[in-house]
C-alpha atoms as a PDB file:
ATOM      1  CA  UNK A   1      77.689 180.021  94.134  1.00  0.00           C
ATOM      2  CA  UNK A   2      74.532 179.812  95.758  1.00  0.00           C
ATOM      3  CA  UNK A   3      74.936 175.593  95.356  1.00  0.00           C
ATOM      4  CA  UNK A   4      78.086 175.835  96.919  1.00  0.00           C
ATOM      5  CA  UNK A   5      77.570 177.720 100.130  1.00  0.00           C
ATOM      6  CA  UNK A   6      74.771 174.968 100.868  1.00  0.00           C
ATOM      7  CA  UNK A   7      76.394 172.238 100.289  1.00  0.00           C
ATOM      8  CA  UNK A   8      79.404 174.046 102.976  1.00  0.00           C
ATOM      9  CA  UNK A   9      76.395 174.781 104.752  1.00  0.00           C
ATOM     10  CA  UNK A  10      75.379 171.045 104.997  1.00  0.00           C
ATOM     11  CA  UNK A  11      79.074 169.692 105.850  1.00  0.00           C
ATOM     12  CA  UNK A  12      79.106 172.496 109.041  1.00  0.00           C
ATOM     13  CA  UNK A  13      75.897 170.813 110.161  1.00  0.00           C
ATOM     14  CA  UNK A  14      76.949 167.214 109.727  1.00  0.00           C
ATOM     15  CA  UNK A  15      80.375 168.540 111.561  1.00  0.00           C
ATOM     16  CA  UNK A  16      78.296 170.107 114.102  1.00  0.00           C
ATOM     17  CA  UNK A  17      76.158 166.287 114.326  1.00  0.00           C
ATOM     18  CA  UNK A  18      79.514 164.531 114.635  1.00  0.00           C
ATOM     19  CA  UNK A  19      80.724 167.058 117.821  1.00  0.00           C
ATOM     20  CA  UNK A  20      77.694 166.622 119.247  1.00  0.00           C
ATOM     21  CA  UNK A  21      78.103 165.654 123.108  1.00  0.00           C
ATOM     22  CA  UNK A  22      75.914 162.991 124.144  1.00  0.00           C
ATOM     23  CA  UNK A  23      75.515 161.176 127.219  1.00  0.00           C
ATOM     24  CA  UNK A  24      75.067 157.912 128.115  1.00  0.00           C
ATOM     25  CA  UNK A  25      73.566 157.455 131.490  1.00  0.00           C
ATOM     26  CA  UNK A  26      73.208 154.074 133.256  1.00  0.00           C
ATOM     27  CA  UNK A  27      70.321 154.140 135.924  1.00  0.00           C
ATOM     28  CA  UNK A  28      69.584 150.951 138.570  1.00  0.00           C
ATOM     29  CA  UNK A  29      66.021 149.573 137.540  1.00  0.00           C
ATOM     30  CA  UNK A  30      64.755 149.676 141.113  1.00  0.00           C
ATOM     31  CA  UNK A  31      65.925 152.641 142.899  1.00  0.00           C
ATOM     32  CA  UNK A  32      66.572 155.447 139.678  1.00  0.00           C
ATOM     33  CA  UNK A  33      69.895 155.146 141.144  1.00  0.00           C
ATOM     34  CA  UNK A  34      73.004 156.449 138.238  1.00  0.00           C
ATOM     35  CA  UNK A  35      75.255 154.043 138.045  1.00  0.00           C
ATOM     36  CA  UNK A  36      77.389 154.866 135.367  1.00  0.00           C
ATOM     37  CA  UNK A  37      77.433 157.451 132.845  1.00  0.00           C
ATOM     38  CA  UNK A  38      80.032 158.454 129.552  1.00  0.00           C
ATOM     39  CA  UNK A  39      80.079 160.917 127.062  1.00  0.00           C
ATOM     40  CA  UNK A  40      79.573 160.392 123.319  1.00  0.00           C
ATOM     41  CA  UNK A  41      79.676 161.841 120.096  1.00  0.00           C
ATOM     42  CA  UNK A  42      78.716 160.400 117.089  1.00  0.00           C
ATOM     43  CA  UNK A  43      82.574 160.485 115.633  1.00  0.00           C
ATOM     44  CA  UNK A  44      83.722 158.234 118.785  1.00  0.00           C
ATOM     45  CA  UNK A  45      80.471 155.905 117.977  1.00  0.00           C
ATOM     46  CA  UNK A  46      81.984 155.438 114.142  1.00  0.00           C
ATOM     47  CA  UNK A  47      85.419 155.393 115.449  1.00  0.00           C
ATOM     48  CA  UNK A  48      84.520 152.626 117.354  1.00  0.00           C
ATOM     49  CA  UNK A  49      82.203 150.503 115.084  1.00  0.00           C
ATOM     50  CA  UNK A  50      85.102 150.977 112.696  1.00  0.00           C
ATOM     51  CA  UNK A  51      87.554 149.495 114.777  1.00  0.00           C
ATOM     52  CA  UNK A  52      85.809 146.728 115.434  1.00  0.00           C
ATOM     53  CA  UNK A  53      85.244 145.943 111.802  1.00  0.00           C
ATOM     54  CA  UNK A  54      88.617 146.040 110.870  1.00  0.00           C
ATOM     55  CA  UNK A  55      89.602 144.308 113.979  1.00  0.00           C
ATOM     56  CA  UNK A  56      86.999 141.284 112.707  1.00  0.00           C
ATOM     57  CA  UNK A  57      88.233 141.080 109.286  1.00  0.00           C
ATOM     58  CA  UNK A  58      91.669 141.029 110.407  1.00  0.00           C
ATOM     59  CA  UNK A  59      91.481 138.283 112.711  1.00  0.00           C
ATOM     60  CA  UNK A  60      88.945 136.369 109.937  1.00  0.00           C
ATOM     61  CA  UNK A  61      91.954 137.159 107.533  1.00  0.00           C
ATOM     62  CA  UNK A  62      94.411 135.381 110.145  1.00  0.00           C
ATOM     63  CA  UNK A  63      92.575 132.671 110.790  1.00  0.00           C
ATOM     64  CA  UNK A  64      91.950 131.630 106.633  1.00  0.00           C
ATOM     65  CA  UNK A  65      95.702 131.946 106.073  1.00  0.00           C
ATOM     66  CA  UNK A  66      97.118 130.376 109.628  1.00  0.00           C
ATOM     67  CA  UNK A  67      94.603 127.402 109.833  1.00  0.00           C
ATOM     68  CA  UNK A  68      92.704 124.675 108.247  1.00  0.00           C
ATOM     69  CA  UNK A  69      89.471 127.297 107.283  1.00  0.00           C
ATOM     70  CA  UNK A  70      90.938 127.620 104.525  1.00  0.00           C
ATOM     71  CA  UNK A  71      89.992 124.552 103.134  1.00  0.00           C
ATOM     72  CA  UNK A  72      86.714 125.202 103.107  1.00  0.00           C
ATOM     73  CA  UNK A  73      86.638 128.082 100.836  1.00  0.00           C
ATOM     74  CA  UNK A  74      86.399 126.948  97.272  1.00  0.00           C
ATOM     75  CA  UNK A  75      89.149 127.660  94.536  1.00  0.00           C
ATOM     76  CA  UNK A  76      91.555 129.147  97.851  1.00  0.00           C
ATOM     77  CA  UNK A  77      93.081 126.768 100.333  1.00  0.00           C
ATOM     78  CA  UNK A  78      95.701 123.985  99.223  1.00  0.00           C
ATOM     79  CA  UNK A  79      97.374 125.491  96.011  1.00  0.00           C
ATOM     80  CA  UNK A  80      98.794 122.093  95.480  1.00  0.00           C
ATOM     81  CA  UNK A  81      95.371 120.032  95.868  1.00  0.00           C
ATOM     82  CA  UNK A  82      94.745 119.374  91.925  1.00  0.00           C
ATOM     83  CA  UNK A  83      98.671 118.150  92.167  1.00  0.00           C
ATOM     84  CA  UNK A  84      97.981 115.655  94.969  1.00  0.00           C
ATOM     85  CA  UNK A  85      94.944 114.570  93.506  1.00  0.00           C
ATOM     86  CA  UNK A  86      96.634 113.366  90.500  1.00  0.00           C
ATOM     87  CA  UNK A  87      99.120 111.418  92.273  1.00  0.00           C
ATOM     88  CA  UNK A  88      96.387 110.230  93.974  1.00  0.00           C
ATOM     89  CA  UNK A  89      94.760 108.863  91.279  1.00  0.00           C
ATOM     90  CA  UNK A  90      97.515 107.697  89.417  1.00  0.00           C
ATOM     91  CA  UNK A  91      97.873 105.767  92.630  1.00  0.00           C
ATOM     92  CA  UNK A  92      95.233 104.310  92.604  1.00  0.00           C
ATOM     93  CA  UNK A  93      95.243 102.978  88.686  1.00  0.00           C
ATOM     94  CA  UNK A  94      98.519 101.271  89.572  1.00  0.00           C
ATOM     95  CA  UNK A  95      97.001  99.568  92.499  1.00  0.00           C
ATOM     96  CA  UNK A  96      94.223  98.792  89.678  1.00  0.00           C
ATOM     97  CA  UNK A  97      96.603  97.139  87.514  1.00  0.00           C
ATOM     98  CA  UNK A  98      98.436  95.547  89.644  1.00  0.00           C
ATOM     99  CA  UNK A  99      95.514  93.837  91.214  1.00  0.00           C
ATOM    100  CA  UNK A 100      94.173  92.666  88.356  1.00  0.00           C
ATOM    101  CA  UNK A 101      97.489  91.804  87.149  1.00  0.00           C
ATOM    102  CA  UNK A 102      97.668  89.474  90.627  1.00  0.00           C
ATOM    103  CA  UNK A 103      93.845  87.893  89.638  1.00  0.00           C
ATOM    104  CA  UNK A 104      95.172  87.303  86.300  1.00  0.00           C
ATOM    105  CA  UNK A 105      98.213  84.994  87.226  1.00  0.00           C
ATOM    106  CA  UNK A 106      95.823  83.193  90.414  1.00  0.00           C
ATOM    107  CA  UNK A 107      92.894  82.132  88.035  1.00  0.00           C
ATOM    108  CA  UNK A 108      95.882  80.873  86.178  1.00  0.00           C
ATOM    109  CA  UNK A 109      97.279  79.344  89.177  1.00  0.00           C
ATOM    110  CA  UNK A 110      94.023  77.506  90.355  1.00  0.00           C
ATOM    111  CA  UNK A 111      93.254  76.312  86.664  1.00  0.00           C
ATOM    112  CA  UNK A 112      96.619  74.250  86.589  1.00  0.00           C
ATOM    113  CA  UNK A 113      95.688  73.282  90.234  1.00  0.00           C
ATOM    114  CA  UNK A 114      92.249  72.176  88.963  1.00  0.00           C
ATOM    115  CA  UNK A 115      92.936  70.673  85.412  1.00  0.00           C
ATOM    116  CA  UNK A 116      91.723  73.713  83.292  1.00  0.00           C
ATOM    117  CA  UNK A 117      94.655  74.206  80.662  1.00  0.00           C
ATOM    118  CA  UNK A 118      94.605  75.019  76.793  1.00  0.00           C
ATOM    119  CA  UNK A 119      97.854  74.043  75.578  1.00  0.00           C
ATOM    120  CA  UNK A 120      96.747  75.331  72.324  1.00  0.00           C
ATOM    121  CA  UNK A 121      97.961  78.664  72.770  1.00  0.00           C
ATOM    122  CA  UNK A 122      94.965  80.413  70.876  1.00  0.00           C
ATOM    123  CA  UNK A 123      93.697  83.760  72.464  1.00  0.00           C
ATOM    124  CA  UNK A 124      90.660  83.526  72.124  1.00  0.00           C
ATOM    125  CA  UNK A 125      90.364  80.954  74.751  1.00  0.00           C
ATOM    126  CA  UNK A 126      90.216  82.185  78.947  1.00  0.00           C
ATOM    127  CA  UNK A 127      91.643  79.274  80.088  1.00  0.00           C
ATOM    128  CA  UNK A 128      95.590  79.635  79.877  1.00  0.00           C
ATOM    129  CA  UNK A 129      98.332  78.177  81.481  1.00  0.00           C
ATOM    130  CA  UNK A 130     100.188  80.378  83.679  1.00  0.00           C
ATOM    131  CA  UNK A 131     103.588  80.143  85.439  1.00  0.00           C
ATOM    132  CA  UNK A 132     105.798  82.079  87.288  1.00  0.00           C
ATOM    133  CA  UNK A 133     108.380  82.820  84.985  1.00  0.00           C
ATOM    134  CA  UNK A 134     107.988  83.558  80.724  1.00  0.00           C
ATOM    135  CA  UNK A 135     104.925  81.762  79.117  1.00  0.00           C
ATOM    136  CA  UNK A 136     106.319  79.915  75.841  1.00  0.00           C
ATOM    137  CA  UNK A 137     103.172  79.175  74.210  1.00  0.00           C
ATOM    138  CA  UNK A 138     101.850  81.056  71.169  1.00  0.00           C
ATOM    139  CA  UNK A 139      99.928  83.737  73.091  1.00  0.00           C
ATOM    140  CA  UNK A 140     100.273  87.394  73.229  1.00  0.00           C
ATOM    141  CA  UNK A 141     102.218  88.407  76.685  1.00  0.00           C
ATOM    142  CA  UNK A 142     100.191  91.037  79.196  1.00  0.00           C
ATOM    143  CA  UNK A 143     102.733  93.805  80.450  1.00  0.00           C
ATOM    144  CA  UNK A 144     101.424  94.068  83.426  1.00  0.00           C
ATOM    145  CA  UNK A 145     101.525  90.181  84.463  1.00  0.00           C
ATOM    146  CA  UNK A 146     104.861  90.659  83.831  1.00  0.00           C
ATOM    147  CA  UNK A 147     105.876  93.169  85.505  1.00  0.00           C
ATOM    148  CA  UNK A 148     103.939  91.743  88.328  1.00  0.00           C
ATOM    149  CA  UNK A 149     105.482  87.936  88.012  1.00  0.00           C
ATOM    150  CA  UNK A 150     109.144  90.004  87.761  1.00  0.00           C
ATOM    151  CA  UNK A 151     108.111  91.714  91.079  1.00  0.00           C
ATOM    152  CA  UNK A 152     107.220  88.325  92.827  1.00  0.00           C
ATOM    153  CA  UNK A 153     110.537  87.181  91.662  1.00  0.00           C
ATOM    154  CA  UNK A 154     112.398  89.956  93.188  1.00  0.00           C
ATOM    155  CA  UNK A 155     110.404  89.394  96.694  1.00  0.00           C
ATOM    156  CA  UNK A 156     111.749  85.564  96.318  1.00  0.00           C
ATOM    157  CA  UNK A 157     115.227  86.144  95.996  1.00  0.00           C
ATOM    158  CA  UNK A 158     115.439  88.770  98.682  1.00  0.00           C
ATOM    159  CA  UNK A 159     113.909  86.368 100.946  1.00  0.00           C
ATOM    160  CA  UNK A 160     115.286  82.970 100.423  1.00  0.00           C
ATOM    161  CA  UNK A 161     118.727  84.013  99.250  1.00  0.00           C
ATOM    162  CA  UNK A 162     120.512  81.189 100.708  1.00  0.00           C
ATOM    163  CA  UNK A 163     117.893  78.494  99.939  1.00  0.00           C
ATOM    164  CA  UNK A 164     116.706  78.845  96.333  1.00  0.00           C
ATOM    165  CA  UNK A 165     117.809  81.767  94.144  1.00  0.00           C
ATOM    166  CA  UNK A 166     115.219  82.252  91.035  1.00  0.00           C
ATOM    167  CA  UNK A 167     117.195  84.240  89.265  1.00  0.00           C
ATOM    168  CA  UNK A 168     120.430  82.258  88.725  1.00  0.00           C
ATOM    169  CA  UNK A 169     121.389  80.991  85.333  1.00  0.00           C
ATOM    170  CA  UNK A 170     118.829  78.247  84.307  1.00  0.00           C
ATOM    171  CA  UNK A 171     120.178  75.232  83.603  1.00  0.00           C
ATOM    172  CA  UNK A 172     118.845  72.531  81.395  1.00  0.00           C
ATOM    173  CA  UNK A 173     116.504  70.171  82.750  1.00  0.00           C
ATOM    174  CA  UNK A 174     118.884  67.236  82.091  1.00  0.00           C
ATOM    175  CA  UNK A 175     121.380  68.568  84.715  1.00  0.00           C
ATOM    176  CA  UNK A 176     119.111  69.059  87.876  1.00  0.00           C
ATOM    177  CA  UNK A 177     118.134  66.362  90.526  1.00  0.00           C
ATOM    178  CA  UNK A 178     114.558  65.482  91.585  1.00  0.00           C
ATOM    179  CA  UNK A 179     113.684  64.231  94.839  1.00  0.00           C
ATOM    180  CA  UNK A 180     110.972  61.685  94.480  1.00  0.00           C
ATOM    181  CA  UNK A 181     107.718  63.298  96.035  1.00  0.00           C
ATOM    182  CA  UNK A 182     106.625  59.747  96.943  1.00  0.00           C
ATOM    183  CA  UNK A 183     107.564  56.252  96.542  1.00  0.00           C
ATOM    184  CA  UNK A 184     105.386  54.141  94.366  1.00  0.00           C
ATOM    185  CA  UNK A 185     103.791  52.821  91.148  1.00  0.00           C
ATOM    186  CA  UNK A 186     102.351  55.211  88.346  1.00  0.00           C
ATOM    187  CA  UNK A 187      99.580  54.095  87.369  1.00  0.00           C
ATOM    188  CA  UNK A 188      98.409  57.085  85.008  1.00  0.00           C
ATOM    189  CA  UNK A 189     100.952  58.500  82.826  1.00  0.00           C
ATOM    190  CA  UNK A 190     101.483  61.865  81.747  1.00  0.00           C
ATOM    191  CA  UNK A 191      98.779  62.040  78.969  1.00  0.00           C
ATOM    192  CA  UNK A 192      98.122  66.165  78.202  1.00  0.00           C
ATOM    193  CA  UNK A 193      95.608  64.942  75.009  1.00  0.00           C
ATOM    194  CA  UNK A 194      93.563  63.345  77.704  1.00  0.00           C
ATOM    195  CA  UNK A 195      93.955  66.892  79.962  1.00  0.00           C
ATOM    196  CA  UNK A 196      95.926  64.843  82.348  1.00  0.00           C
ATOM    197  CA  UNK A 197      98.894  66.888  82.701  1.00  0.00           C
ATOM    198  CA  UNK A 198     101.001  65.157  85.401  1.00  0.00           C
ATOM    199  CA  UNK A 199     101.410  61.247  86.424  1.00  0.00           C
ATOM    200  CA  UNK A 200      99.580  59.472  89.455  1.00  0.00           C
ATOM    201  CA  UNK A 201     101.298  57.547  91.812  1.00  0.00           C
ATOM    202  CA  UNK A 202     100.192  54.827  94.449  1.00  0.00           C
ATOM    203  CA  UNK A 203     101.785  54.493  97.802  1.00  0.00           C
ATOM    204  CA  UNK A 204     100.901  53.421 101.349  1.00  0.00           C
ATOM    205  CA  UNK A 205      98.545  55.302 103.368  1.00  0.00           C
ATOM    206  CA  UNK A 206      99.609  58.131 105.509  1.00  0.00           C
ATOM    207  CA  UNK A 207     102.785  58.179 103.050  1.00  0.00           C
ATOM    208  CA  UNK A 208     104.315  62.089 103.323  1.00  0.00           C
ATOM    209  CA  UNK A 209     104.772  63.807 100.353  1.00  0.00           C
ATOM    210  CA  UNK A 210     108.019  65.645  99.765  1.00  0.00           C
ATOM    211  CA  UNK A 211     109.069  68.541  97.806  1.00  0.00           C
ATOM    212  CA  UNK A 212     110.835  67.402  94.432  1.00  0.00           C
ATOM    213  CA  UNK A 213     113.348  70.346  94.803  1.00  0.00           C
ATOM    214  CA  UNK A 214     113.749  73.531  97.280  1.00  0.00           C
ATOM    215  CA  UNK A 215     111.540  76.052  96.456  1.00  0.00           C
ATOM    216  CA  UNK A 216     108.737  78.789  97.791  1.00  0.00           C
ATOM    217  CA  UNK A 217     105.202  77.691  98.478  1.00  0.00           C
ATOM    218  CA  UNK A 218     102.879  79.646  96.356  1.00  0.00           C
ATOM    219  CA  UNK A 219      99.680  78.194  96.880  1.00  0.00           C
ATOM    220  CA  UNK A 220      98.708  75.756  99.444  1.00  0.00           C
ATOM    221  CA  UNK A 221      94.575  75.225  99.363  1.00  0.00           C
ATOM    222  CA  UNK A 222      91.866  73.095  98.354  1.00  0.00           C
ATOM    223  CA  UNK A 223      89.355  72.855  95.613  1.00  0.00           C
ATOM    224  CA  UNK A 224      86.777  71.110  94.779  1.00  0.00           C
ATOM    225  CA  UNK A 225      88.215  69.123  92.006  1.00  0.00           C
ATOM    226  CA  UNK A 226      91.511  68.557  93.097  1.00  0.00           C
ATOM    227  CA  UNK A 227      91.098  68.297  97.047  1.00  0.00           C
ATOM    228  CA  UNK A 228      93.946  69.649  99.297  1.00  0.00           C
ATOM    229  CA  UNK A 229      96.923  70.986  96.236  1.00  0.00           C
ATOM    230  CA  UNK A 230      99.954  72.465  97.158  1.00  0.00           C
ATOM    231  CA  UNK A 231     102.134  74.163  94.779  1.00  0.00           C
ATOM    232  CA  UNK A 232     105.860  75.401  94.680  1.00  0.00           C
ATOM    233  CA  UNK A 233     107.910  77.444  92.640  1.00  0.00           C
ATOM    234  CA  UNK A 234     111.322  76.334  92.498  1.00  0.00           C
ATOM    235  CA  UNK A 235     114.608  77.994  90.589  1.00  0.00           C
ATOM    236  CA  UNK A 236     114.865  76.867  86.335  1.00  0.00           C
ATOM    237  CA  UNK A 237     111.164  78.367  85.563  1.00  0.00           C
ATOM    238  CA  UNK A 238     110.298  74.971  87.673  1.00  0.00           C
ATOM    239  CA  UNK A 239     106.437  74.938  89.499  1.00  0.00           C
ATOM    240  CA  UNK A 240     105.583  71.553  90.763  1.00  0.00           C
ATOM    241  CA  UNK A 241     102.077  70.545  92.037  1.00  0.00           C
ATOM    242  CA  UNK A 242     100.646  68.068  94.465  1.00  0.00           C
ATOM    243  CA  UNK A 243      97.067  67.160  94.248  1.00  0.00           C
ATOM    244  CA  UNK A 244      94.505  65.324  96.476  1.00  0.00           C
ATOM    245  CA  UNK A 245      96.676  65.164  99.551  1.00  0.00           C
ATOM    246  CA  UNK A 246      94.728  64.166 102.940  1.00  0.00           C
ATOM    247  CA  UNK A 247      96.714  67.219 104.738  1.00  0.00           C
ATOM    248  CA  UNK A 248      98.787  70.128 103.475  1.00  0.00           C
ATOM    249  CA  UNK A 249     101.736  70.596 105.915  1.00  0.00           C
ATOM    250  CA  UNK A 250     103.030  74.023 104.428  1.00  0.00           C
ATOM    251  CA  UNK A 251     101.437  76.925 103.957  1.00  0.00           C
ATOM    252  CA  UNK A 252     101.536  80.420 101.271  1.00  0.00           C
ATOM    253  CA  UNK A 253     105.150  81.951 101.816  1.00  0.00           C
ATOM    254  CA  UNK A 254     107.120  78.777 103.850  1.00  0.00           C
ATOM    255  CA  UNK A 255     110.309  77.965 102.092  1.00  0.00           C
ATOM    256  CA  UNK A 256     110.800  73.917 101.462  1.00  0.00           C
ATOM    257  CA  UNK A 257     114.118  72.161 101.016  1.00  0.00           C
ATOM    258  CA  UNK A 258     114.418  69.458  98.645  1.00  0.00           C
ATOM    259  CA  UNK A 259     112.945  66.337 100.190  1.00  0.00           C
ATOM    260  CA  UNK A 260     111.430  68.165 103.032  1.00  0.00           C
ATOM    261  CA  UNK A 261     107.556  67.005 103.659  1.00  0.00           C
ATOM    262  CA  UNK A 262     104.461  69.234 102.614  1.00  0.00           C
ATOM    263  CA  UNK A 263     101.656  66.738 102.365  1.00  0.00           C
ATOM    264  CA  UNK A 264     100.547  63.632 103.538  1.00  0.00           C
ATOM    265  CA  UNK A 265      99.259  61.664 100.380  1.00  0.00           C
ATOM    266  CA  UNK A 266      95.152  61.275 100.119  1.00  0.00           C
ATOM    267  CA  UNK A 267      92.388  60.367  97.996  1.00  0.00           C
ATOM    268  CA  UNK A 268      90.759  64.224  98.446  1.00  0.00           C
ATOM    269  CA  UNK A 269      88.674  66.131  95.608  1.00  0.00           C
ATOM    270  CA  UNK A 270      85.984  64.773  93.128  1.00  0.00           C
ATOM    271  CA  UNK A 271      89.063  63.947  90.335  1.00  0.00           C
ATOM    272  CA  UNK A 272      90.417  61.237  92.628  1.00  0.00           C
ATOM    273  CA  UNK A 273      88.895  57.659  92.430  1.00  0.00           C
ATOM    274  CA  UNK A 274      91.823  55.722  95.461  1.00  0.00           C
ATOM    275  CA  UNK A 275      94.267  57.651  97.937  1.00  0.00           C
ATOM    276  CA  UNK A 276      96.834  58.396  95.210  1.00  0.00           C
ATOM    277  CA  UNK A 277      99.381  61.508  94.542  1.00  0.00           C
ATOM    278  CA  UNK A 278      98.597  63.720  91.203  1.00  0.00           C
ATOM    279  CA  UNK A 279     102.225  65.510  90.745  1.00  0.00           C
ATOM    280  CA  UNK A 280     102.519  67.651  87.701  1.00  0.00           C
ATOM    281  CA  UNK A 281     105.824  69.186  86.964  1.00  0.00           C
ATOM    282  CA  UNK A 282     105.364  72.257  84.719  1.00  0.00           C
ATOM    283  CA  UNK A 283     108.697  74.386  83.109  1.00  0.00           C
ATOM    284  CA  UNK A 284     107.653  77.755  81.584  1.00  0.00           C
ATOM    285  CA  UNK A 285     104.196  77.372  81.826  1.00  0.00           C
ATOM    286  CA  UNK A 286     104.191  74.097  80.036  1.00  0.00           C
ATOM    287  CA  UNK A 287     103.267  71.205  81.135  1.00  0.00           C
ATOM    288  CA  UNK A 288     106.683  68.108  81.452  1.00  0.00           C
ATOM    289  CA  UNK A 289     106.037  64.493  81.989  1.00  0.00           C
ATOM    290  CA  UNK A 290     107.659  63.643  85.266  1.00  0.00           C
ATOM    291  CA  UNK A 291     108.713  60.423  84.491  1.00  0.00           C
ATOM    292  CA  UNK A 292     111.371  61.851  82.339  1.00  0.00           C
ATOM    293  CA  UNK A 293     112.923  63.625  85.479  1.00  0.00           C
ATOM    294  CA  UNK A 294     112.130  61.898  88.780  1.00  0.00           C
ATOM    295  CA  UNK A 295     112.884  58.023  89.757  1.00  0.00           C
ATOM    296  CA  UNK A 296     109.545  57.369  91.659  1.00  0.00           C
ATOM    297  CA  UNK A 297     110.627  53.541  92.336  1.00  0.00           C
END
């Protein structure tokens, strides 16, 4: 009983605090003169510190859920962050593969251009040959050159519809017409045991070379070995090649018509000995001997 009247006895005094008047007085420094005064209590001061805290956390509230802050706290912000980062990095392993997908068929690309084929076919070995369309030799196919050689195809046709269309029905070798790239004399057959995979022909100087059939320019550069090489991919699984020119007239992307000129002929790169053209003719990745197909006389 006795524990219970002071404890009543302490509330009436902390009541009694909380009632208490107070007054605030503001007095000029100088002349002792009031300027302002207001009366407190202690219940108005916690009224009003309260207010302002909940005023603070409500407009810290507003401005995590209404603005970018909320980034910043960890585990709250974008719900949908761990989703976006997946996309993002399955992204970015596409772009992977199809990069090295695209390095895969260009080293291909530049060892035709240069010379460096196995037409053995084993797997083992790096240096393949590679074409635009299906490889026939005895090696194991790599999904993603495909898909990226079937994607290059697509780009072709939408682009040169009325000029060459890659995916029309092949037709046998037999049936389609060469243009000569030059006019001349071979004087170094096709001989692929002696890695010489296309013919050599003479002709006068400053002679343009022409493009055996219409097609798409896929690589138009020079090496080392080979000089200034231009290739094309025409329709059939065709890709022709023209080696040590003096000047390459077309560049990556230009369409060609049959017997249009892309080259004037040369003696450029350390594998030519006499201003000559090297033309190689090559049908599903393998390498044909020319002078079945194209008149040069």
């Amino acid at each position: 009983m006795e524990e219970n009247k002071e404890n009543l006895n302490r509330w009436e005094v902390w009541k009694e605090k909380l009632a208490t008047t107070y007054r605030l007085v503001i007095i000029n420094d100088d002349s002792f003169e009031e300027v302002n005064n207001t009366k407190l209590t202690l219940a108005n001061l916690y009224t009003i510190a309260s207010s302002i805290f909940v005023a603070t956390a409500l407009l810290v509230f507003l401005l995590i859920i209404f603005t970018p802050l909320k980034q910043l706290i960890p585990d709250y912000g974008d719900f949908n962050g761990e989703k976006k980062a997946e996309e993002l990095e399955q992204q970015i392993e596409s772009l992977e593969s199809e990069v090295a997908s695209y390095r895969l068929w260009s080293e291909g690309i530049k060892n035709i251009m240069i010379g460096k084929v196995d037409t053995t076919g084993s797997i083992g070995q790096t240096e393949m040959p590679v074409s635009i369309e299906d490889r026939e030799l005895n090696v194991e196919k790599i999904q993603e050159d495909e898909d990226l050689r079937i994607a290059i195809d697509e780009e072709i046709n939408e682009a040169i519809p009325t000029v060459v269309n890659l995916a029309a029905k092949e037709k046998p070798l037999e049936q389609l017409f060469f243009t000569p790239p030059v006019s001349g004399s071979v004087t170094l057959p096709f001989s692929p045991d002696k890695n010489h995979y296309g013919v050599d022909i003479t002709s006068p100087k400053n002679t343009p070379v022409k493009s055996v059939m219409s097609g798409f320019v896929i690589s138009s550069d020079w090496t080392l070995e080979t000089g200034n090489t231009i290739c094309i991919q025409h329709a059939d699984n065709l890709v022709s090649f023209y080696k040590h020119n003096s000047v390459l007239l077309k560049k990556v992307g230009d369409i060609v018509n049959a017997g249009e000129a892309i080259a004037i002929i040369g003696n450029t790169g350390e594998h030519s000995t006499g201003p000559h053209l090297h033309f190689e003719l090559w049908h599903k990745g393998k390498p044909i001997d020319p002078w079945d197909y194209v008149n040069f006389n």
